[in-house]
C-alpha atoms as a PDB file:
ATOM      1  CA  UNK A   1     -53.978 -49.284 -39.329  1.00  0.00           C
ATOM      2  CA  UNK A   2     -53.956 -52.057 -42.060  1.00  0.00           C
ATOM      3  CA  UNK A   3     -55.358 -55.759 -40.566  1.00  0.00           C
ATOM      4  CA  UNK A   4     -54.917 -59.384 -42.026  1.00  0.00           C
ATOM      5  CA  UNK A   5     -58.644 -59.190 -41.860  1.00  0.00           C
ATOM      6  CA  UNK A   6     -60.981 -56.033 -43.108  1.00  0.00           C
ATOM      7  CA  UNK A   7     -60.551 -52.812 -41.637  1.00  0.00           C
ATOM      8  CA  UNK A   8     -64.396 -52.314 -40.913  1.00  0.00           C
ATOM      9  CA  UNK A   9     -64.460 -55.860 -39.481  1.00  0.00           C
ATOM     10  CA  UNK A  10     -61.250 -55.273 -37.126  1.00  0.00           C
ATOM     11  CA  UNK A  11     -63.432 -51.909 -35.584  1.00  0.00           C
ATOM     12  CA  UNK A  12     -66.876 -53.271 -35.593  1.00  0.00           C
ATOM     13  CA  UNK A  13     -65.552 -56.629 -34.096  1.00  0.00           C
ATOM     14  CA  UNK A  14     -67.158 -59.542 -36.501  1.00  0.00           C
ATOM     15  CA  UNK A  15     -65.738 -60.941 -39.708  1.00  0.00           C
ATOM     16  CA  UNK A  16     -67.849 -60.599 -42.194  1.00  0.00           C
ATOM     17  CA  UNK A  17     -68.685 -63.512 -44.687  1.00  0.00           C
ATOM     18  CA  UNK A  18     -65.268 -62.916 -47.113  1.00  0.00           C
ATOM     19  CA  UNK A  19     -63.079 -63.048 -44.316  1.00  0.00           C
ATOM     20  CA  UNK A  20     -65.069 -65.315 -42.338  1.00  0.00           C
ATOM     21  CA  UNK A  21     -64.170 -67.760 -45.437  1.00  0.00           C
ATOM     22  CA  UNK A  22     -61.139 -66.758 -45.204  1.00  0.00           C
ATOM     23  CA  UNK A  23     -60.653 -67.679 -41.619  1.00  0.00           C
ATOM     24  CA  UNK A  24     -62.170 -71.318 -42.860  1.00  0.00           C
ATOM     25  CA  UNK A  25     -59.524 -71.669 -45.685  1.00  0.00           C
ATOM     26  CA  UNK A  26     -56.138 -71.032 -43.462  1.00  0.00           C
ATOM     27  CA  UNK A  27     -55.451 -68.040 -45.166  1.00  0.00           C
ATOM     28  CA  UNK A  28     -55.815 -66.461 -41.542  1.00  0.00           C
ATOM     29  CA  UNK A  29     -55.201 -67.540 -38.402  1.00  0.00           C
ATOM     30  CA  UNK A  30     -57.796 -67.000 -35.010  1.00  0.00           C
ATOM     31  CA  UNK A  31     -54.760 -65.351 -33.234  1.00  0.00           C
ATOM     32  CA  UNK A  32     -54.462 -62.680 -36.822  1.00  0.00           C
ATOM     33  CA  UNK A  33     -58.288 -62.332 -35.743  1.00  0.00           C
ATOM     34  CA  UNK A  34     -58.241 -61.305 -32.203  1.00  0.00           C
ATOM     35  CA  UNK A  35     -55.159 -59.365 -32.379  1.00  0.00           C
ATOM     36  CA  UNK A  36     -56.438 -57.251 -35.207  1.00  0.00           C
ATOM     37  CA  UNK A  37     -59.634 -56.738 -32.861  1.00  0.00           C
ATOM     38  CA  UNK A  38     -57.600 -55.548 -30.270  1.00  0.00           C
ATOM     39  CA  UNK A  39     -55.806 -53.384 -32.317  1.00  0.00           C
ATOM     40  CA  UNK A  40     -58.308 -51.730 -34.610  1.00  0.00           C
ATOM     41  CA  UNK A  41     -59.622 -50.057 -30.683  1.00  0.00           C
ATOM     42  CA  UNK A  42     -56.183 -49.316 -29.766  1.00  0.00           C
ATOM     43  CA  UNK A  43     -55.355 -47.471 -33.366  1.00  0.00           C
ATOM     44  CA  UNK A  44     -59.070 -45.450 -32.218  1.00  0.00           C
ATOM     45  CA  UNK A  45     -57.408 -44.177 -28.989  1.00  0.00           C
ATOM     46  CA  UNK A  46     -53.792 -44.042 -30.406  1.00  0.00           C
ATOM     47  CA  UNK A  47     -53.120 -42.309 -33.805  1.00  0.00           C
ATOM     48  CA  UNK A  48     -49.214 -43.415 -34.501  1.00  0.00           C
ATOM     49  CA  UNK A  49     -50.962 -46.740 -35.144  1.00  0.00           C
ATOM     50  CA  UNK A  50     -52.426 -45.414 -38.255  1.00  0.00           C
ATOM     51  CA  UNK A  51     -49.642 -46.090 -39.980  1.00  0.00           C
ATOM     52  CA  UNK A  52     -49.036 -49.403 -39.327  1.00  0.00           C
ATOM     53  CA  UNK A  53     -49.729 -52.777 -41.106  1.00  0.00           C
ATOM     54  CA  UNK A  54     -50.210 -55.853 -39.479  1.00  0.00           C
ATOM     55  CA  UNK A  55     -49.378 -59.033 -41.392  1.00  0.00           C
ATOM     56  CA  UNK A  56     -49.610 -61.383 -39.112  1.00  0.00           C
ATOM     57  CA  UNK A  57     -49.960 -62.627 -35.774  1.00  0.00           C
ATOM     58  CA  UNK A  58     -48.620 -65.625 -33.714  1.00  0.00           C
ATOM     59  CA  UNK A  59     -49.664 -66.720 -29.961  1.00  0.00           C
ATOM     60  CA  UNK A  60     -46.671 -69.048 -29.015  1.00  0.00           C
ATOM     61  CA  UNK A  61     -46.446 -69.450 -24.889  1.00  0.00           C
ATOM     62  CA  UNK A  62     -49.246 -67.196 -24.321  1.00  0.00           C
ATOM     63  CA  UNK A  63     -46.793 -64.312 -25.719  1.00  0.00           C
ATOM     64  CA  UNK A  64     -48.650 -62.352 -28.727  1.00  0.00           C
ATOM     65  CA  UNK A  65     -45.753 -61.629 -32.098  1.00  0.00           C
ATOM     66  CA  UNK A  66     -46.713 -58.891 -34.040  1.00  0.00           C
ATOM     67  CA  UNK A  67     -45.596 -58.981 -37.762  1.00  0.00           C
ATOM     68  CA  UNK A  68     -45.724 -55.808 -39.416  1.00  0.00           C
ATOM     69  CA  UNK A  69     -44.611 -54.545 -42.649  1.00  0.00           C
ATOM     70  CA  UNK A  70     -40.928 -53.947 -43.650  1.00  0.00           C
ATOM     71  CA  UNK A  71     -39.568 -50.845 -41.835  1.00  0.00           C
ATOM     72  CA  UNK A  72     -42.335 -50.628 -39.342  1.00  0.00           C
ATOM     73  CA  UNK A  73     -41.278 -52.121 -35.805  1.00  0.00           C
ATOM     74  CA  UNK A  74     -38.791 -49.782 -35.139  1.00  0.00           C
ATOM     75  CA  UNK A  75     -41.580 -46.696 -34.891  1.00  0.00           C
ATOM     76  CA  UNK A  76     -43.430 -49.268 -31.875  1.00  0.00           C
ATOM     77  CA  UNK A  77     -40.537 -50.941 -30.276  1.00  0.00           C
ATOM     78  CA  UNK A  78     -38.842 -46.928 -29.857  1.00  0.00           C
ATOM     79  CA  UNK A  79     -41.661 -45.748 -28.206  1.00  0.00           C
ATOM     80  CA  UNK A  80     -42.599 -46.481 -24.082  1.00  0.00           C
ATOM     81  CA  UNK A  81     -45.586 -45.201 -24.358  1.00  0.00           C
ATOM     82  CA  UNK A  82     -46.650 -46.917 -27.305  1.00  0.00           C
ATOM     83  CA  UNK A  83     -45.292 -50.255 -25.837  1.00  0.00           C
ATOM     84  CA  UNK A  84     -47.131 -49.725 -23.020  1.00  0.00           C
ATOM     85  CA  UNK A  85     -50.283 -49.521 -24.229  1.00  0.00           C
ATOM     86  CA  UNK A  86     -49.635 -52.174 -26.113  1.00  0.00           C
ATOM     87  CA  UNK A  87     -48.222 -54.343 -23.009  1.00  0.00           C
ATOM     88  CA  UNK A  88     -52.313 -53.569 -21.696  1.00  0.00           C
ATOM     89  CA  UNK A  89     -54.057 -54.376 -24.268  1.00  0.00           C
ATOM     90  CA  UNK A  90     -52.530 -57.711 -25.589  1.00  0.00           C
ATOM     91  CA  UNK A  91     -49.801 -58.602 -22.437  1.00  0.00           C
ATOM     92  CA  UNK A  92     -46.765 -59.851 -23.287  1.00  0.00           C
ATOM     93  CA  UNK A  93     -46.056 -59.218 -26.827  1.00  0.00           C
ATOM     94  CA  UNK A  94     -43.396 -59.168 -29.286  1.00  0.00           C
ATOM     95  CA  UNK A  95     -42.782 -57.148 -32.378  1.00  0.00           C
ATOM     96  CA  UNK A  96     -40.751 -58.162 -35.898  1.00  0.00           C
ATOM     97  CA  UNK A  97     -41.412 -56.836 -39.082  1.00  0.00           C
ATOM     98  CA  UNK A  98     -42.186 -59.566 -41.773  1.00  0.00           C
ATOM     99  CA  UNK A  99     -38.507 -60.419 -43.720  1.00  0.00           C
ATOM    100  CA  UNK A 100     -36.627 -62.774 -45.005  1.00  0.00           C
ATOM    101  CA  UNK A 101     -33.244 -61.721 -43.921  1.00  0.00           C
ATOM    102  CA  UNK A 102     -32.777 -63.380 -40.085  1.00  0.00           C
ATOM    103  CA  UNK A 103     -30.269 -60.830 -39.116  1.00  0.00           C
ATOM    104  CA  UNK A 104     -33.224 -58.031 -38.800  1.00  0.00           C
ATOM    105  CA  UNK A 105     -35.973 -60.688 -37.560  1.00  0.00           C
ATOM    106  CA  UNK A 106     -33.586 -61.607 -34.701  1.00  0.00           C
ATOM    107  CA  UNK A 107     -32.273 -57.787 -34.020  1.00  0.00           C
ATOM    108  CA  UNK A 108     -36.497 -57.183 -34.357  1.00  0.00           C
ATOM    109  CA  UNK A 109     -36.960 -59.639 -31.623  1.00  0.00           C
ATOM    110  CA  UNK A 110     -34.275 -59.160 -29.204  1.00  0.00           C
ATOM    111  CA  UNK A 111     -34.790 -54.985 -29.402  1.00  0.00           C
ATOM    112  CA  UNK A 112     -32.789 -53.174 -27.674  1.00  0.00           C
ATOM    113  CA  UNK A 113     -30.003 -55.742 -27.435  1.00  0.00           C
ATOM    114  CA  UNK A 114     -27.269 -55.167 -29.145  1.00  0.00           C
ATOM    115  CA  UNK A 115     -26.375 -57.820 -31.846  1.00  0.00           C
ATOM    116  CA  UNK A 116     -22.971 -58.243 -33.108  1.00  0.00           C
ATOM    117  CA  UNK A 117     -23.298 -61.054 -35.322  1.00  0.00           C
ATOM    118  CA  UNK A 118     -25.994 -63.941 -36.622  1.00  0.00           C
ATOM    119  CA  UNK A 119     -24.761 -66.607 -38.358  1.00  0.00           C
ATOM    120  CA  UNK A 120     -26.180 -69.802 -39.914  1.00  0.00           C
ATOM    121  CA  UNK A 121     -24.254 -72.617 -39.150  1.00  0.00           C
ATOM    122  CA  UNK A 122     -24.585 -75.888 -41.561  1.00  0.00           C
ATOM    123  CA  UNK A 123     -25.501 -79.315 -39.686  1.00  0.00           C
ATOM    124  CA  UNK A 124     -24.140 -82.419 -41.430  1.00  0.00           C
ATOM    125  CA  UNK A 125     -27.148 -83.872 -41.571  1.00  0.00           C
ATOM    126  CA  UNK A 126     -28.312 -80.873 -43.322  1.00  0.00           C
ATOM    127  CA  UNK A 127     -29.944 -79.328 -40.752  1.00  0.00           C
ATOM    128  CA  UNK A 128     -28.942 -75.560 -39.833  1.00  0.00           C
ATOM    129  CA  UNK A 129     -28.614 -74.009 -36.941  1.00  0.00           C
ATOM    130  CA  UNK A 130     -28.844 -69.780 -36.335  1.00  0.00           C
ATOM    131  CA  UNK A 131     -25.612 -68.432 -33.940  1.00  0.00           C
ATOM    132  CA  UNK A 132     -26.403 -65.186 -32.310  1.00  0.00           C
ATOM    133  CA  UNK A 133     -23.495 -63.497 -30.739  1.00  0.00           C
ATOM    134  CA  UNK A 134     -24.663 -60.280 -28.337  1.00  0.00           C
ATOM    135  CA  UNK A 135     -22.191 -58.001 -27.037  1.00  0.00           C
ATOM    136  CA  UNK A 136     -21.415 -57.855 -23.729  1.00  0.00           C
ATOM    137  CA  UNK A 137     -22.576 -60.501 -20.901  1.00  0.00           C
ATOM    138  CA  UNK A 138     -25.720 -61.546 -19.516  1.00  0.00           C
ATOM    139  CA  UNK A 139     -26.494 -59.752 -16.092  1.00  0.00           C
ATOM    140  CA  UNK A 140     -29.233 -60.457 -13.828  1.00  0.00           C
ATOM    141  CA  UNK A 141     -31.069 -57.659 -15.676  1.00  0.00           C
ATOM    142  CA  UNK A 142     -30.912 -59.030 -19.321  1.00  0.00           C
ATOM    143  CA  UNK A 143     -34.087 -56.987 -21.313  1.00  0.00           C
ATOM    144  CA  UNK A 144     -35.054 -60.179 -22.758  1.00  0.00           C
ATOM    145  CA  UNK A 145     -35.865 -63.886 -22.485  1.00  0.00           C
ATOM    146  CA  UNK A 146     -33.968 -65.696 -24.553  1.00  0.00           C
ATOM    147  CA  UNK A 147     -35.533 -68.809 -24.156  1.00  0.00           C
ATOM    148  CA  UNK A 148     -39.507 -67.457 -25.299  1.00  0.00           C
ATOM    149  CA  UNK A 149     -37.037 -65.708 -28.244  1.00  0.00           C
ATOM    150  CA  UNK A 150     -35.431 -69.018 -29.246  1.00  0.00           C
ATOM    151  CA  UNK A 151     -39.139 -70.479 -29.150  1.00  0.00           C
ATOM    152  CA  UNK A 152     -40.356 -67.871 -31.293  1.00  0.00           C
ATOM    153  CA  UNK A 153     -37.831 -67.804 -33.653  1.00  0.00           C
ATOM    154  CA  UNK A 154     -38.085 -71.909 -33.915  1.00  0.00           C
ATOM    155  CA  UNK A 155     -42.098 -71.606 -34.634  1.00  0.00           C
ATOM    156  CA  UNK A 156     -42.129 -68.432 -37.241  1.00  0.00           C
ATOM    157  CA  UNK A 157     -38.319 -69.466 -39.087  1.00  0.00           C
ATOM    158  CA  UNK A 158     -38.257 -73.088 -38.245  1.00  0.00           C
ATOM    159  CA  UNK A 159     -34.399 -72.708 -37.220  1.00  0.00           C
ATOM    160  CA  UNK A 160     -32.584 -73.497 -34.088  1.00  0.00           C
ATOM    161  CA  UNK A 161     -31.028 -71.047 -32.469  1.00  0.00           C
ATOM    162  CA  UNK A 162     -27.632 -70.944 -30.077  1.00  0.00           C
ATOM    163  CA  UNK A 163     -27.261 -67.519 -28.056  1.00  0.00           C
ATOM    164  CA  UNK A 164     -23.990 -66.435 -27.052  1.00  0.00           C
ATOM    165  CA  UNK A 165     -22.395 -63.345 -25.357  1.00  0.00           C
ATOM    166  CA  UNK A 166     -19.502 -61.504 -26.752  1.00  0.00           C
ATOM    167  CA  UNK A 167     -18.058 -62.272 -22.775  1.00  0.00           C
ATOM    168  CA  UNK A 168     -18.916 -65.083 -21.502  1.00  0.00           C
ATOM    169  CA  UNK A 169     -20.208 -68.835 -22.276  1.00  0.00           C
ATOM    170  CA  UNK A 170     -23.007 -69.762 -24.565  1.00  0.00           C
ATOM    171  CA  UNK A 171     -26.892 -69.549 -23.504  1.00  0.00           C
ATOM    172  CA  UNK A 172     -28.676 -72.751 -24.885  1.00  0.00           C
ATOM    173  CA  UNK A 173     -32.403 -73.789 -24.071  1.00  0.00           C
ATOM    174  CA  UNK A 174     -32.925 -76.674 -22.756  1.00  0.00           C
ATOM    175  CA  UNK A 175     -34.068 -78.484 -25.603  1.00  0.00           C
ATOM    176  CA  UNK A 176     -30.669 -77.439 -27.289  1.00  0.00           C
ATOM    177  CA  UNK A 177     -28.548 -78.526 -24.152  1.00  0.00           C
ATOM    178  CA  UNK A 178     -30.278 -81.809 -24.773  1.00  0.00           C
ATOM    179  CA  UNK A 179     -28.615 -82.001 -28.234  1.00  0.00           C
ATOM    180  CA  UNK A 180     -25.051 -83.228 -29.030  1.00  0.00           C
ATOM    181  CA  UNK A 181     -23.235 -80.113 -30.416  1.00  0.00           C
END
């Protein structure tokens, strides 16, 4: 597996003084860090980790997001076993792979929901807003919390984000409820 940080340092667990500098500069985070620590001992137990790359990492709520490279997320977020090991080693976790296009970061997050459409819709004070439509309705047993995902996707794309169900009325968070629409 392929760290933010280097390889050795991710298995021996202590940055040496290049990315210790880099650590200093910005150019990586504490949370890119600890979750390549975590990581380089799950890729010892765990070969399908291999061939991953980890970008980047984000702690938002206490929830770890795992950015890997393009074409990548699919392999982890298919796999139980795989997602379970992860859910043990790092909790509650998501994983995207790092794009620009917000149709797969969204369809990355809210895996295996079924999206229909995302759409940016244009604020007049120039602001935009993300529409997600999912098919079908919200039951009780809905995979996935949209609320940590509207969080998430407001910290790593700095867009708002409206949820809405192919049946059914529109899921806002709270913040957004606060808004005029």
């Amino acid at each position: 597996m392929k760290f933010p940080i280097c390889t050795f340092d991710a298995r021996v667990g202590v940055l040496c003084p290049r990315c210790e500098e880099r650590l200093k500069k910005g150019e990586i985070s504490d949370v890119d860090v600890k979750a390549s620590f975590v990581l380089a001992k799950l890729a010892a137990q765990i070969p399908a980790l291999d061939r991953l790359t980890l970008k980047k990492a984000y702690l938002i709520e206490g929830d770890y997001v795992l950015m890997l490279n393009q074409g990548e997320a699919k392999a982890v977020l298919s796999s139980r076993s795989l997602m379970g090991k992860l859910k043990e080693a790092l909790g509650n976790f998501w994983v995207v792979e790092q794009t620009s296009d917000m149709r797969q970061f969204v369809e990355d997050l809210l895996y295996p929901v079924r999206i229909l459409t995302v759409n940016v819709v244009w604020i007049p004070d120039g602001t935009r807003q993300i529409k997600v439509v999912i098919s079908g309705s919200r039951g009780m047993n809905f995979p996935v919390d949209l609320g940590k995902a509207s969080k998430i996707i407001k910290a790593i794309k700095g867009d708002d984000v409206i949820f809405e169900f192919e049946r059914g009325r529109p899921w806002r968070s709270a913040v957004q409820g606060l808004k005029k629409s």
